[in-house]
Protein backbone atom coordinates (compact mmCIF):
# COMPACT_ATOMS: atom_id res chain seq x y z
CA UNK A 1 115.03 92.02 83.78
CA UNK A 2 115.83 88.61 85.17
CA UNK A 3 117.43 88.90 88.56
CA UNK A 4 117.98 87.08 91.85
CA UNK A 5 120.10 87.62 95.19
CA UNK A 6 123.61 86.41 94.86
CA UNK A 7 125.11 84.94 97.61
CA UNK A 8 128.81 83.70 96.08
CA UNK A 9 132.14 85.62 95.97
CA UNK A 10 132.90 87.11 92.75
CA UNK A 11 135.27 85.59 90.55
CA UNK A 12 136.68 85.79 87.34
CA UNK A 13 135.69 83.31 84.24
CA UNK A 14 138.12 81.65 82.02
CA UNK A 15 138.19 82.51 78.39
CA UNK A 16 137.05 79.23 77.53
CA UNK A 17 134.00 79.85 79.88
CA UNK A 18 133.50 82.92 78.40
CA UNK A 19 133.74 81.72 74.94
CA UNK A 20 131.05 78.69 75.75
CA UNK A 21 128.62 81.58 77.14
CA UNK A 22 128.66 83.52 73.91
CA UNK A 23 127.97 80.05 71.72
CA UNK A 24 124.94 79.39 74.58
CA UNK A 25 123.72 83.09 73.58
CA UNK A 26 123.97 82.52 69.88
CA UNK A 27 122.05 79.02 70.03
CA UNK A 28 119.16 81.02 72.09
CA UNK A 29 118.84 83.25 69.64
CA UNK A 30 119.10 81.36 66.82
CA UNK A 31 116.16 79.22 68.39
CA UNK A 32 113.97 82.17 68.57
CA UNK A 33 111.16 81.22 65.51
CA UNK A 34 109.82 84.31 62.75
CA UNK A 35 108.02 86.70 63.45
CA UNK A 36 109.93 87.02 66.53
CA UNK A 37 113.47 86.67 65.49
CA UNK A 38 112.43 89.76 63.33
CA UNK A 39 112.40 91.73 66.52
CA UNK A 40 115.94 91.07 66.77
CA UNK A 41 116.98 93.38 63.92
CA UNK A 42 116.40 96.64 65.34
CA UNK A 43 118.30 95.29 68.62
CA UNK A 44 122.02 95.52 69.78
CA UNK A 45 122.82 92.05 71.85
CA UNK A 46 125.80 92.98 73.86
CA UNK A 47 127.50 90.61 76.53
CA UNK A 48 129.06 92.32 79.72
CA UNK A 49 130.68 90.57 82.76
CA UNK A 50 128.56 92.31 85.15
CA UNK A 51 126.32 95.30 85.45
CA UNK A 52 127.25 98.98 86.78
CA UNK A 53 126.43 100.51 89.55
CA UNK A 54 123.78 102.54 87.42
CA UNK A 55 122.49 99.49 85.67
CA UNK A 56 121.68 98.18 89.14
CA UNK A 57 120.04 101.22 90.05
CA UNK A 58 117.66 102.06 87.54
CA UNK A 59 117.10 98.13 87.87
CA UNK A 60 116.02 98.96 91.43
CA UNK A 61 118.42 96.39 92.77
CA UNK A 62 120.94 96.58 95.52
CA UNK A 63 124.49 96.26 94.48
CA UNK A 64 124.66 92.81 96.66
CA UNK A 65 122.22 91.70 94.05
CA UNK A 66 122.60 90.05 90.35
CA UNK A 67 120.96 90.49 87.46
CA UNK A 68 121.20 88.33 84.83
CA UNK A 69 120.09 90.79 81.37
CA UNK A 70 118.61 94.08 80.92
CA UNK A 71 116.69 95.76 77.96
CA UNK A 72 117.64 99.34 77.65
CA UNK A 73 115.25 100.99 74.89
CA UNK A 74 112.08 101.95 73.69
CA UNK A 75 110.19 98.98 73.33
CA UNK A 76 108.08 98.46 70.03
CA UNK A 77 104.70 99.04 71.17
CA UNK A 78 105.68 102.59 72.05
CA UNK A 79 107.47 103.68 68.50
CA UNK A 80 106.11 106.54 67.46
CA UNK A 81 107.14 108.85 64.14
CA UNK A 82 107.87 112.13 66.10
CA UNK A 83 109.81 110.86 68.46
CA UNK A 84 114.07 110.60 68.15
CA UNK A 85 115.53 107.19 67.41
CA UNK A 86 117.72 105.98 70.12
CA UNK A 87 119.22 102.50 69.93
CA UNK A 88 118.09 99.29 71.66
CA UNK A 89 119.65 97.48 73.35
CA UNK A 90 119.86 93.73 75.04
CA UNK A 91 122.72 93.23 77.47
CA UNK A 92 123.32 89.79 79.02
CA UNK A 93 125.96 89.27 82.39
CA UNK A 94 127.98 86.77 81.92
CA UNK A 95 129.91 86.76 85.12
CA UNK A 96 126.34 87.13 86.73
CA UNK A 97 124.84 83.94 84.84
CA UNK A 98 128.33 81.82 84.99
CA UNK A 99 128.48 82.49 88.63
CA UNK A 100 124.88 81.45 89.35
CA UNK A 101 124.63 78.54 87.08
CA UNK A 102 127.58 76.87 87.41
CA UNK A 103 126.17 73.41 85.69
CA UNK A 104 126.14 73.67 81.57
CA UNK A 105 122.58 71.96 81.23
CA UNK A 106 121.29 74.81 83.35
CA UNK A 107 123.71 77.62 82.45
CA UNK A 108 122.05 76.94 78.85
CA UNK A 109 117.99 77.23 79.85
CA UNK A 110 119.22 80.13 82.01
CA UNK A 111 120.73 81.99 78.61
CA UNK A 112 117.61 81.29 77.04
CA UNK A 113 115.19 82.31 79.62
CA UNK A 114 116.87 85.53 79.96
CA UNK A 115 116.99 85.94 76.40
CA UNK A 116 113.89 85.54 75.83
CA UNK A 117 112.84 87.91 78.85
CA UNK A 118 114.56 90.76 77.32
CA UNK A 119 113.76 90.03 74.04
CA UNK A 120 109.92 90.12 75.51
CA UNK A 121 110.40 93.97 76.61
CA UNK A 122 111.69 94.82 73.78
CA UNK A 123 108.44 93.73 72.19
CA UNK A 124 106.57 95.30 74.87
CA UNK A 125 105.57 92.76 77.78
CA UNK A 126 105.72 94.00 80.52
CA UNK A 127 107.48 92.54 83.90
CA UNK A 128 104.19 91.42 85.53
CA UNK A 129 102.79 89.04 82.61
CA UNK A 130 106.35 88.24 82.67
CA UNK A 131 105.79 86.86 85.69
CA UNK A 132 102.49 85.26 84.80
CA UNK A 133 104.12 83.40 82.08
CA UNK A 134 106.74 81.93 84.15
CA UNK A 135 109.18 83.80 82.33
CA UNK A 136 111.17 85.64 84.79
């Protein structure tokens, strides 16, 4: 879960904005290479202006604070025969990212860094080597 303090007023996003945002999402995740992209097919990718109240929450974060995507699952490493399927899903915030990253060059490595993120706890990784990586 990528995340940071926000310190701007809320606003709202033109469509056009929007519209640009869900291209940027598409392009990261048509960069993703095999066998990762794989991942991708047992995985809803969902954009939302901003998280709920309970999002933030179980996220641990305050509601003065942004987060910028959010796996909601089971990742893969923890599949297991007996146990009920319940979807996966990635979500991505695009008031959150817009609102933060207001120049395109690094609106775009944002999207991608975030995408990436969730798409890495949906494989498993957790938040800490994450961190390690740099990806966070």
């Amino acid at each position: 879960m990528a995340k940071r303090p926000r310190g701007s007023a809320r606003r709202r996003h033109t469509a056009e904005a929007v519209g640009r945002f869900q291209e940027l999402v598409q392009r990261a995740l048509d960069a993703i290479p095999a066998p990762f992209s794989l991942a991708l097919d047992d995985v809803a990718i969902v954009i939302d202006d901003e998280p709920s109240r309970e999002q933030l929450r179980e996220a641990g974060l305050g509601p003065d604070e942004g987060l910028y995507g959010l796996y909601e699952g089971i990742p893969r490493t923890e599949y297991a025969a007996d146990w009920a399927f319940l979807p996966n899903k990635i979500t991505l915030f695009s008031a959150v990212l817009l609102e933060d990253f207001p120049d395109p060059a690094e609106l775009e490595h944002e999207v991608w860094i975030t995408v990436i993120h969730e798409l890495a706890h949906h494989l498993g990784i957790p938040e800490s080597r994450l961190h390690e990586l740099g990806v966070d």
